[in-house]
PDB file of N, CA and C in Angstrom:
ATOM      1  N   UNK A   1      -7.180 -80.813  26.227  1.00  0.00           N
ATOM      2  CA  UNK A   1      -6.691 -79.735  27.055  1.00  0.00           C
ATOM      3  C   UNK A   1      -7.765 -78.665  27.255  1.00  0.00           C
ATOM      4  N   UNK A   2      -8.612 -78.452  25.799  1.00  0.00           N
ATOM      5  CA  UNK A   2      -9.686 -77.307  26.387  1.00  0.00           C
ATOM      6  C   UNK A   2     -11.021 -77.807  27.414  1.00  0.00           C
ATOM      7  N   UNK A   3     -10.909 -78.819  27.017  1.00  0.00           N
ATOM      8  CA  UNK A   3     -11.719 -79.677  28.388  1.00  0.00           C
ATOM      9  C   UNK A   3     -11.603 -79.329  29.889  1.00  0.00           C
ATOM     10  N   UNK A   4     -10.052 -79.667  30.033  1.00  0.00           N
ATOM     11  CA  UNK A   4      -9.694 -79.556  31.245  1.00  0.00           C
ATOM     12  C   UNK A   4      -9.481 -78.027  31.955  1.00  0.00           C
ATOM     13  N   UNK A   5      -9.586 -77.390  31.079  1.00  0.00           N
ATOM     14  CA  UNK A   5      -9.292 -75.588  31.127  1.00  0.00           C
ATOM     15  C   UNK A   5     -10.812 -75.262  31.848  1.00  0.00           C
ATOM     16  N   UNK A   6     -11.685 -75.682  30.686  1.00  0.00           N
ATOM     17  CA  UNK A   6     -13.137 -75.328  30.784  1.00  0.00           C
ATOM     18  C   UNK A   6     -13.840 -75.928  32.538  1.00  0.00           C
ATOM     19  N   UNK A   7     -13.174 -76.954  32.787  1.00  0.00           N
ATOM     20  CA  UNK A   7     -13.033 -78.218  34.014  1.00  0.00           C
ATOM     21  C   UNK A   7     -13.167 -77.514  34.995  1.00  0.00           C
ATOM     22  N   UNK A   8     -11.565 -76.327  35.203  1.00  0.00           N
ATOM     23  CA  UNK A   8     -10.933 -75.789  35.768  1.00  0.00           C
ATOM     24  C   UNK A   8     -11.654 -74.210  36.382  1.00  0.00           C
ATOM     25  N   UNK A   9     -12.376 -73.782  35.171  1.00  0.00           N
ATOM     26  CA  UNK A   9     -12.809 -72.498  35.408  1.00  0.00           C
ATOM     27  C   UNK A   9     -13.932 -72.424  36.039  1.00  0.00           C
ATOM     28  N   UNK A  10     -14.637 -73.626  35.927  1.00  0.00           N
ATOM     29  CA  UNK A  10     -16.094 -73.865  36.396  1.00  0.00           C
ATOM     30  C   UNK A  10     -15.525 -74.547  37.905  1.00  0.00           C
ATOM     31  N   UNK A  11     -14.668 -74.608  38.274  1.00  0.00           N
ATOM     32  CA  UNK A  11     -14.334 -74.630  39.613  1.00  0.00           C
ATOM     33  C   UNK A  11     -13.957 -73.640  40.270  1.00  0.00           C
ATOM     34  N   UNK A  12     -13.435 -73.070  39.719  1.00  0.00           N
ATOM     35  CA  UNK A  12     -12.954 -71.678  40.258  1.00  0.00           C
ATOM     36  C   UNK A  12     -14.200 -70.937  40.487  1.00  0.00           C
ATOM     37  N   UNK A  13     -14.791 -71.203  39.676  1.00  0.00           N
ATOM     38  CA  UNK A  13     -16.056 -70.430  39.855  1.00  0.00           C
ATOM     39  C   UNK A  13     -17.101 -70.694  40.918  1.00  0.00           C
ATOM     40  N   UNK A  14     -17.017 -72.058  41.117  1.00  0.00           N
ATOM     41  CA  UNK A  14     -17.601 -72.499  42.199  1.00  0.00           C
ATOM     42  C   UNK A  14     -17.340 -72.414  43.536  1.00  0.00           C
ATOM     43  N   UNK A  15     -15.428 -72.445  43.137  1.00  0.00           N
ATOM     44  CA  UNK A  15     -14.996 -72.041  44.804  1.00  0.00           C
ATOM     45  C   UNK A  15     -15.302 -70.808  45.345  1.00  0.00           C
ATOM     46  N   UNK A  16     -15.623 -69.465  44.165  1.00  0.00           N
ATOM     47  CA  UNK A  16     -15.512 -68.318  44.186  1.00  0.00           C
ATOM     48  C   UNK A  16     -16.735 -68.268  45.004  1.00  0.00           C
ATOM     49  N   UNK A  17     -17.801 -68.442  44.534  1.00  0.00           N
ATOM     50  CA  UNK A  17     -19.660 -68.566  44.556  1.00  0.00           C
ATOM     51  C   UNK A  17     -19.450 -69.197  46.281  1.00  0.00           C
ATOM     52  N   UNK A  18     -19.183 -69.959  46.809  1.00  0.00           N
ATOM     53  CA  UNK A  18     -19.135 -70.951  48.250  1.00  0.00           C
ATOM     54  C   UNK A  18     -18.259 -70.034  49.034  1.00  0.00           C
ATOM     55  N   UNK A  19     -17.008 -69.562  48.173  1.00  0.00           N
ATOM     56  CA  UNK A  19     -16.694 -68.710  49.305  1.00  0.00           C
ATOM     57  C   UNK A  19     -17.085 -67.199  49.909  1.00  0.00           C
ATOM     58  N   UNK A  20     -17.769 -66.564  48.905  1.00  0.00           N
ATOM     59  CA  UNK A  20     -18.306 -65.659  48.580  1.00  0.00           C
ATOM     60  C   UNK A  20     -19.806 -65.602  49.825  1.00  0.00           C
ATOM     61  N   UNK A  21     -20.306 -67.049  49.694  1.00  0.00           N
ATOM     62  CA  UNK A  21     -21.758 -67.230  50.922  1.00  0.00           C
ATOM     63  C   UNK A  21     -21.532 -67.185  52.046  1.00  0.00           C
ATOM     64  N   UNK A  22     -19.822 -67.661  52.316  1.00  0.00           N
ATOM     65  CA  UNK A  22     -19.389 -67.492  53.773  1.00  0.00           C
ATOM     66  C   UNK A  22     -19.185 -66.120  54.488  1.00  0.00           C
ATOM     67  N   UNK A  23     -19.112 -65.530  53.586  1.00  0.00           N
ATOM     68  CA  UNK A  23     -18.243 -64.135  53.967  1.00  0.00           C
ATOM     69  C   UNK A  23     -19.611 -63.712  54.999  1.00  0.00           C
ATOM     70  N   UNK A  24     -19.714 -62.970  56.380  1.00  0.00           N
ATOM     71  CA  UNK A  24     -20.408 -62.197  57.153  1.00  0.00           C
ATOM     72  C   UNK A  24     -20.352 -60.440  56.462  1.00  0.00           C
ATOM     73  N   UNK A  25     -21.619 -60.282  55.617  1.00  0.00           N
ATOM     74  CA  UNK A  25     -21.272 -59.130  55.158  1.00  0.00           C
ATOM     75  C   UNK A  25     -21.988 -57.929  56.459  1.00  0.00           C
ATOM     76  N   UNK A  26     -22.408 -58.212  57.680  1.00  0.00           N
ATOM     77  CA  UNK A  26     -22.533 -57.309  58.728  1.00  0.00           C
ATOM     78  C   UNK A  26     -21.474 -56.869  59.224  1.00  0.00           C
ATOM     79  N   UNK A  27     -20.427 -58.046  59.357  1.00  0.00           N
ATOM     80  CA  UNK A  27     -19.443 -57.512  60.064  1.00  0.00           C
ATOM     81  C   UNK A  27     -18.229 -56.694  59.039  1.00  0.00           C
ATOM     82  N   UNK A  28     -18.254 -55.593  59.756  1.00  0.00           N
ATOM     83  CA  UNK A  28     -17.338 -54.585  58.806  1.00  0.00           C
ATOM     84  C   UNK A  28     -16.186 -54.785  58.640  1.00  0.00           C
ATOM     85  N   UNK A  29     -15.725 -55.291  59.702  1.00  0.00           N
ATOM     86  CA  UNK A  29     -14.083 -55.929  60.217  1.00  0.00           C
ATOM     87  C   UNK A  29     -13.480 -56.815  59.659  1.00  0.00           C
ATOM     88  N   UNK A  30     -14.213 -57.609  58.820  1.00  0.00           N
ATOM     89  CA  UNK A  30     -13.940 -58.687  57.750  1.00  0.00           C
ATOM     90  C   UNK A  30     -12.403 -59.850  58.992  1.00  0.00           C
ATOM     91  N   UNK A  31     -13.297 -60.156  60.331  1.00  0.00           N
ATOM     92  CA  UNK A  31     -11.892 -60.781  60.824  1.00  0.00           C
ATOM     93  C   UNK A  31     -12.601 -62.003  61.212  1.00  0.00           C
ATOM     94  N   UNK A  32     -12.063 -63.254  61.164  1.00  0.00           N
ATOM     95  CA  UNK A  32     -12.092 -64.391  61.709  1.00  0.00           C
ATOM     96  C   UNK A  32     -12.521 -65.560  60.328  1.00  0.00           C
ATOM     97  N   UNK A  33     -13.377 -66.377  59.800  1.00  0.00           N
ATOM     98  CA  UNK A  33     -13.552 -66.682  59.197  1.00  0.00           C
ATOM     99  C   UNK A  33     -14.247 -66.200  57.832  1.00  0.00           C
ATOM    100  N   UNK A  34     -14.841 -64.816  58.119  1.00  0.00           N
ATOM    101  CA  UNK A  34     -15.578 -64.554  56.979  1.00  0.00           C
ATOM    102  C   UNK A  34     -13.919 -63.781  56.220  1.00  0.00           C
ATOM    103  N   UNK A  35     -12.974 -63.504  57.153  1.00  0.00           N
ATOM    104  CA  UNK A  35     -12.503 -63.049  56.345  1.00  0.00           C
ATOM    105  C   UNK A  35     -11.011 -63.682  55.277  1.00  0.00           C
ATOM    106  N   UNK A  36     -10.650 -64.764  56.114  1.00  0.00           N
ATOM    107  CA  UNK A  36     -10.498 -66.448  55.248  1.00  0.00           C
ATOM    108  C   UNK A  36     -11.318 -66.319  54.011  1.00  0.00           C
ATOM    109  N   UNK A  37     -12.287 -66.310  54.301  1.00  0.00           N
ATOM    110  CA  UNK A  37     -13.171 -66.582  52.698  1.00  0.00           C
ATOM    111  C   UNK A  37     -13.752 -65.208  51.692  1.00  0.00           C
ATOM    112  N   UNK A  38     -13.214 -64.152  52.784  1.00  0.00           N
ATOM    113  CA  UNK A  38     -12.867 -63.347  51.653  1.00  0.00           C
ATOM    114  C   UNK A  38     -11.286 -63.155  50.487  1.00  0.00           C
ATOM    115  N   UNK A  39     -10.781 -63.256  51.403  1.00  0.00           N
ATOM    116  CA  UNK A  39      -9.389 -63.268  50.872  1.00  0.00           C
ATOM    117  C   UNK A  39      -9.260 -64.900  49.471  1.00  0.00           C
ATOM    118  N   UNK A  40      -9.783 -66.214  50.453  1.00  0.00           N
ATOM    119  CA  UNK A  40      -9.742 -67.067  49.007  1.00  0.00           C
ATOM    120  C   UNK A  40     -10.662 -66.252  47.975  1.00  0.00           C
ATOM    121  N   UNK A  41     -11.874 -66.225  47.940  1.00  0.00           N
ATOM    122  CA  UNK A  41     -12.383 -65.608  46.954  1.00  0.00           C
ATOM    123  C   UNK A  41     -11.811 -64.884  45.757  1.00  0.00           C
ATOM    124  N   UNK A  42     -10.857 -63.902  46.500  1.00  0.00           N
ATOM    125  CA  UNK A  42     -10.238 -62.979  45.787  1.00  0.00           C
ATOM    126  C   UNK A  42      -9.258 -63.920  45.185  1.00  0.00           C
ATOM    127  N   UNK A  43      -8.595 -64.790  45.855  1.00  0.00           N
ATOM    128  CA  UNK A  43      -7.420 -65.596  45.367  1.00  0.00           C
ATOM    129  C   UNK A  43      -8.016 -66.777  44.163  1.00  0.00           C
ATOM    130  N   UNK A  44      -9.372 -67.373  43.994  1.00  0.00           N
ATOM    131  CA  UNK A  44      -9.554 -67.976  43.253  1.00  0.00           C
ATOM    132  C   UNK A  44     -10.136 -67.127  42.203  1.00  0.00           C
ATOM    133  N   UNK A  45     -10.584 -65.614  42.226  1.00  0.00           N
ATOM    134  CA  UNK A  45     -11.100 -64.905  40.744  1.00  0.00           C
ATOM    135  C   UNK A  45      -9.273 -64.805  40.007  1.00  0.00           C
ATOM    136  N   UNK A  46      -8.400 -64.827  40.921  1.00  0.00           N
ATOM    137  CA  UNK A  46      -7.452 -64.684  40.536  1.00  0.00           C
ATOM    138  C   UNK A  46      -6.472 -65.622  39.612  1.00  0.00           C
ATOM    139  N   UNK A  47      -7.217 -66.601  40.203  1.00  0.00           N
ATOM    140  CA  UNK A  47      -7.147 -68.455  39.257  1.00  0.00           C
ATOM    141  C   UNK A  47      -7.593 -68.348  37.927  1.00  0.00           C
ATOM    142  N   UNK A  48      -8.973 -67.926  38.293  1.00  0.00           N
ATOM    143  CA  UNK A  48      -9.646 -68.141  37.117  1.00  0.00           C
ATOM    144  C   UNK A  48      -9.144 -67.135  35.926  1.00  0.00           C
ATOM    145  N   UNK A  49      -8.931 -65.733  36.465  1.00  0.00           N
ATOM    146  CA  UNK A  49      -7.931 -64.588  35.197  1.00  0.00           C
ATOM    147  C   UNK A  49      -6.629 -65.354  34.535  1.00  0.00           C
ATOM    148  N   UNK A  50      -6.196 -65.598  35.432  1.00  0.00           N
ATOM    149  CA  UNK A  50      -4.735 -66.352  34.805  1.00  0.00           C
ATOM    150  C   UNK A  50      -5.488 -68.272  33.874  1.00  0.00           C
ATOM    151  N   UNK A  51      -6.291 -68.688  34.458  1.00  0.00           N
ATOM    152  CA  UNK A  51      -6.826 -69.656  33.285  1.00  0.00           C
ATOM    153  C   UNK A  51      -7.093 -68.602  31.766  1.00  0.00           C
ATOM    154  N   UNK A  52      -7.976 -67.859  31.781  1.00  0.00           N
ATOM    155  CA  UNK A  52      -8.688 -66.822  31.062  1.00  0.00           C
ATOM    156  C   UNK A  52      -7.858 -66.699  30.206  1.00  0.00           C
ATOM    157  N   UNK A  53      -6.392 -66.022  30.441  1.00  0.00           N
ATOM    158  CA  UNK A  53      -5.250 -65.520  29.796  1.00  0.00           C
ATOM    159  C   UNK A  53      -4.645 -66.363  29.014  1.00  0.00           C
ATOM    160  N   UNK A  54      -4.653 -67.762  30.129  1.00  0.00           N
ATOM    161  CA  UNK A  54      -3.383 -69.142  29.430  1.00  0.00           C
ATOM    162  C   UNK A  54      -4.729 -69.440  28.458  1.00  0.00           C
ATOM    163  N   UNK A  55      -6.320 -69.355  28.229  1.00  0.00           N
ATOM    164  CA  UNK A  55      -7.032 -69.594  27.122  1.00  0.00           C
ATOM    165  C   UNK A  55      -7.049 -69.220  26.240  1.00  0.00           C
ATOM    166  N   UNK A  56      -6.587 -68.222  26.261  1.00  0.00           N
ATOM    167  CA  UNK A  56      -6.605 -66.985  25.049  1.00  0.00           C
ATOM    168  C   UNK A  56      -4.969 -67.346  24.735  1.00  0.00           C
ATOM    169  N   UNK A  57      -4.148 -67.235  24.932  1.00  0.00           N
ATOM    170  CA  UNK A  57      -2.890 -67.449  24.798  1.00  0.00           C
ATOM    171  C   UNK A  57      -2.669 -68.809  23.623  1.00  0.00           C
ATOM    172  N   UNK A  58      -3.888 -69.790  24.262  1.00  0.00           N
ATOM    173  CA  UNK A  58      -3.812 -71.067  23.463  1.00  0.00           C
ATOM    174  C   UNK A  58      -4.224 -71.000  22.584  1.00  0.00           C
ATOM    175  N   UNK A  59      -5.690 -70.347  21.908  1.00  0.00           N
ATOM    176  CA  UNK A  59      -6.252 -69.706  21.275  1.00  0.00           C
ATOM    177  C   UNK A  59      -5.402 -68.881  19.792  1.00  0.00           C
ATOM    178  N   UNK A  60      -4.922 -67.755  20.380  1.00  0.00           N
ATOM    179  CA  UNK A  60      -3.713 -67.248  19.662  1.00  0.00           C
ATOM    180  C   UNK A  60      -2.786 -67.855  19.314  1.00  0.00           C
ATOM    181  N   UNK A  61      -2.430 -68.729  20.251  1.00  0.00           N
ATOM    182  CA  UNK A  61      -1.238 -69.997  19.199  1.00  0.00           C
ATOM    183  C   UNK A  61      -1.580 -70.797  18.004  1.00  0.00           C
ATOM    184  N   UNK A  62      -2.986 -71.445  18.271  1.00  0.00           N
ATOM    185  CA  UNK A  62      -3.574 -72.283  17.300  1.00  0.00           C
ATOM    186  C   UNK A  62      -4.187 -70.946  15.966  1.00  0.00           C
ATOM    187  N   UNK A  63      -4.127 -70.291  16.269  1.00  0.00           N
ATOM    188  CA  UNK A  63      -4.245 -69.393  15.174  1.00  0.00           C
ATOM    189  C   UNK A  63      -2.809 -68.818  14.270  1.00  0.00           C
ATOM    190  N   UNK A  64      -2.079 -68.852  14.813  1.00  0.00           N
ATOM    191  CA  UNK A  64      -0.559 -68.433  14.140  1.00  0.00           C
ATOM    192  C   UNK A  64       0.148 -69.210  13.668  1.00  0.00           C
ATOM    193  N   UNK A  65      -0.174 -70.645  14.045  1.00  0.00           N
ATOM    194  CA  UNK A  65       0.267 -72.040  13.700  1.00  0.00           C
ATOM    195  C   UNK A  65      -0.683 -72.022  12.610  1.00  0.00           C
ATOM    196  N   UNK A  66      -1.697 -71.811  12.360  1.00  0.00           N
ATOM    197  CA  UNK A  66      -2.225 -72.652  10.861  1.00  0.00           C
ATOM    198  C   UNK A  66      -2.246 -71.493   9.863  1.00  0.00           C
TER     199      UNK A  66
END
């Protein structure tokens, strides 16, 4: 399971990084596609916090259990 966590975050991270290159940072207006890939961006750092949390969460379990 911490495999697949670790799997998970390094994607997020990647989607973050790709969507992040798309973004047109001239245009102020953030409208048409750069701003699609601003908004995922934001939506996959948002992936990756809630992985972050359910890690630590797992973390803290395996510690109260032994």
């Amino acid at each position: 399971m911490k495999v697949f966590i670790y799997v998970l975050m390094a994607l997020t991270l990647g989607l973050t990084v790709f969507n992040l290159s798309q973004v047109d940072y001239n245009n102020a207006t953030m409208e048409g596609n750069s701003g699609v890939a601003l908004i995922c961006s934001l939506l996959s750092l948002c992936a990756l916090f809630i992985l972050l949390i359910f890690n630590t969460a797992k973390r803290i379990d395996e510690k109260t259990r032994n």
